[in-house]
Protein backbone atom coordinates (compact mmCIF):
# COMPACT_ATOMS: atom_id res chain seq x y z
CA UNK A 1 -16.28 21.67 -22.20
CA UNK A 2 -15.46 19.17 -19.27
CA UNK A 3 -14.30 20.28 -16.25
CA UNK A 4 -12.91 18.32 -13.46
CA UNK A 5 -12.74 20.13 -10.24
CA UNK A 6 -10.76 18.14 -7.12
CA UNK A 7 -10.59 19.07 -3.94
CA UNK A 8 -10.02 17.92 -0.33
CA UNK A 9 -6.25 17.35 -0.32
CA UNK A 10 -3.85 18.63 2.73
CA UNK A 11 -1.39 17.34 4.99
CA UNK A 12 -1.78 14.86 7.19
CA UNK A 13 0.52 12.56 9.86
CA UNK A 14 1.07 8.92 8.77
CA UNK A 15 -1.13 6.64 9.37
CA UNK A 16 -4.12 9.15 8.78
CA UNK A 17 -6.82 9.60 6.49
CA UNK A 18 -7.95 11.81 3.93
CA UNK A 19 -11.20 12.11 1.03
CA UNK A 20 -10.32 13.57 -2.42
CA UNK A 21 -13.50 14.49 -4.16
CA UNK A 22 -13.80 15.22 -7.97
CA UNK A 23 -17.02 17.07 -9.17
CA UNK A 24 -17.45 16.68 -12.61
CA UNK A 25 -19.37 19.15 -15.13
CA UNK A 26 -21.78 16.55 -16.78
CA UNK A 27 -22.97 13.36 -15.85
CA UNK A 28 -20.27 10.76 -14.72
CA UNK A 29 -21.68 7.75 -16.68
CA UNK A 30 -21.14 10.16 -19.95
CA UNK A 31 -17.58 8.93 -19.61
CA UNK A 32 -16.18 5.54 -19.91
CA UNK A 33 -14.10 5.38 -16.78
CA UNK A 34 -13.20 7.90 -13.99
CA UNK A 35 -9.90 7.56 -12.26
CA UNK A 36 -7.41 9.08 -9.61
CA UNK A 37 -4.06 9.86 -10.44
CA UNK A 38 -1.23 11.05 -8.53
CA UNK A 39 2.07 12.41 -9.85
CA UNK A 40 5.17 12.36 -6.98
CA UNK A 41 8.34 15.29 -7.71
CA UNK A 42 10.75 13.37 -9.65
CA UNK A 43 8.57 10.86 -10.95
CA UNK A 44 6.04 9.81 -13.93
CA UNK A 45 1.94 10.60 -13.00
CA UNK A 46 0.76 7.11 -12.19
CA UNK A 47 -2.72 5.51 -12.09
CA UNK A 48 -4.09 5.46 -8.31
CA UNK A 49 -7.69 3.70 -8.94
CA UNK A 50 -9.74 3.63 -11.40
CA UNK A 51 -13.55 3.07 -11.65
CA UNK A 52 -15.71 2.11 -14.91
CA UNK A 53 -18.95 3.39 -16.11
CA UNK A 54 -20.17 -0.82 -14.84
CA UNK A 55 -18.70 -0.18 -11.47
CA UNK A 56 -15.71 -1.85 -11.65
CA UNK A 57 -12.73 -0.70 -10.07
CA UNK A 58 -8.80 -1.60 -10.79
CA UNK A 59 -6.57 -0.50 -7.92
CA UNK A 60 -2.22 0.22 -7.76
CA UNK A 61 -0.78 -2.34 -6.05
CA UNK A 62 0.44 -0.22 -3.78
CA UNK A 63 -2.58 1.52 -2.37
CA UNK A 64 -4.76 -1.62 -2.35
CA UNK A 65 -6.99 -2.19 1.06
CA UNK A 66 -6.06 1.35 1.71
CA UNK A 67 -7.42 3.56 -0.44
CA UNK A 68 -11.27 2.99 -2.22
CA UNK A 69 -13.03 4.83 -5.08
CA UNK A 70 -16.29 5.29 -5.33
CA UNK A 71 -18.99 7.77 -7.26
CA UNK A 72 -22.15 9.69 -6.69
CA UNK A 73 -24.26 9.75 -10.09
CA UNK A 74 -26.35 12.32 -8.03
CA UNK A 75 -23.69 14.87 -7.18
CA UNK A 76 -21.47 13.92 -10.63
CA UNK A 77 -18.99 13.34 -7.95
CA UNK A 78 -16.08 10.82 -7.87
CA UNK A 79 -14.20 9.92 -4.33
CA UNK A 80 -11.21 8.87 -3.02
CA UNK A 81 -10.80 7.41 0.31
CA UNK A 82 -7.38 6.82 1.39
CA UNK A 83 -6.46 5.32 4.88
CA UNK A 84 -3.64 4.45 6.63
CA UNK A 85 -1.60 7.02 4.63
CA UNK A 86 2.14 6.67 3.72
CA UNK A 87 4.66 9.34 3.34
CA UNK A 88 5.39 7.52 -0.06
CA UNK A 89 1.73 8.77 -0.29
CA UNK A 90 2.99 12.32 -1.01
CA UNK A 91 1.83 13.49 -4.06
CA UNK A 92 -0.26 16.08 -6.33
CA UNK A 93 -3.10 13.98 -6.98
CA UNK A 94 -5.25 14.23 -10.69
CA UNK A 95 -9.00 12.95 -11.27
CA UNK A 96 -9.47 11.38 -14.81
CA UNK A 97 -12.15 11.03 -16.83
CA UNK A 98 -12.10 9.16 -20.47
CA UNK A 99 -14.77 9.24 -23.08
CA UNK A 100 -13.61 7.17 -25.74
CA UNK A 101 -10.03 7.97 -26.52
CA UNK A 102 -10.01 11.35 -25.14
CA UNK A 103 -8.87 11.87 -21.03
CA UNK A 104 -10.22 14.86 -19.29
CA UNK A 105 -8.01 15.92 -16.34
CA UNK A 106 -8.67 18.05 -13.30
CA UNK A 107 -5.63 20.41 -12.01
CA UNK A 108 -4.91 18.35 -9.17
CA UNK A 109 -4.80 18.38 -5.40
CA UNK A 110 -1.86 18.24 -3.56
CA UNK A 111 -1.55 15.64 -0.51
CA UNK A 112 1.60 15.49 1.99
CA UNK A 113 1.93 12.57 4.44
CA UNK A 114 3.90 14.27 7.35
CA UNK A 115 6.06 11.20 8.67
């Protein structure tokens, strides 16, 4: 069984910064790809940045040279840095993880940009 546990979410003024962390159960290069999420009220879950098993990383247009990803094989842990947050920012936030054609989600973290 894969779990996906986030956490580091919270509210924060505009223009700040916060680091969502997702620990994963197994080893992160077991899966495919590892990605962020987020999922405003009102509106469809949408991809935030995504990171594959080679290291490379696709990005939303609208968080790019904001927000990075990154990953720590040693802790199983995937990151997400986000700077220079929005109040569009606001959000419950989901990691990812696929293995093949199956997607593992974690039961998100909620971040509010205060504006």
């Amino acid at each position: 069984q894969v779990q996906l546990v986030e956490s580091g979410g919270g509210l924060v003024q505009a223009g700040g910064s916060l680091r969502l962390s997702c620990a994963a159960s197994g080893s992160i290069f077991s899966f495919g790809a590892l990605g962020w999420y987020r999922q405003a009220p009102g509106k469809q879950r949408e991809l935030v940045a995504a990171i594959t098993n080679s290291g490379s990383t696709n990005y939303a247009d609208s968080v790019k040279g904001r927000f990075t990803i990154s990953r720590d094989s040693a802790k199983n842990t995937v990151y997400l840095q986000m700077n220079s947050l929005k109040p569009e920012d606001t959000a419950v936030y989901y990691c990812n993880a696929q293995r093949g054609f199956v997607g593992y989600w974690g039961q998100g973290t909620q971040v509010t940009v205060s504006s």
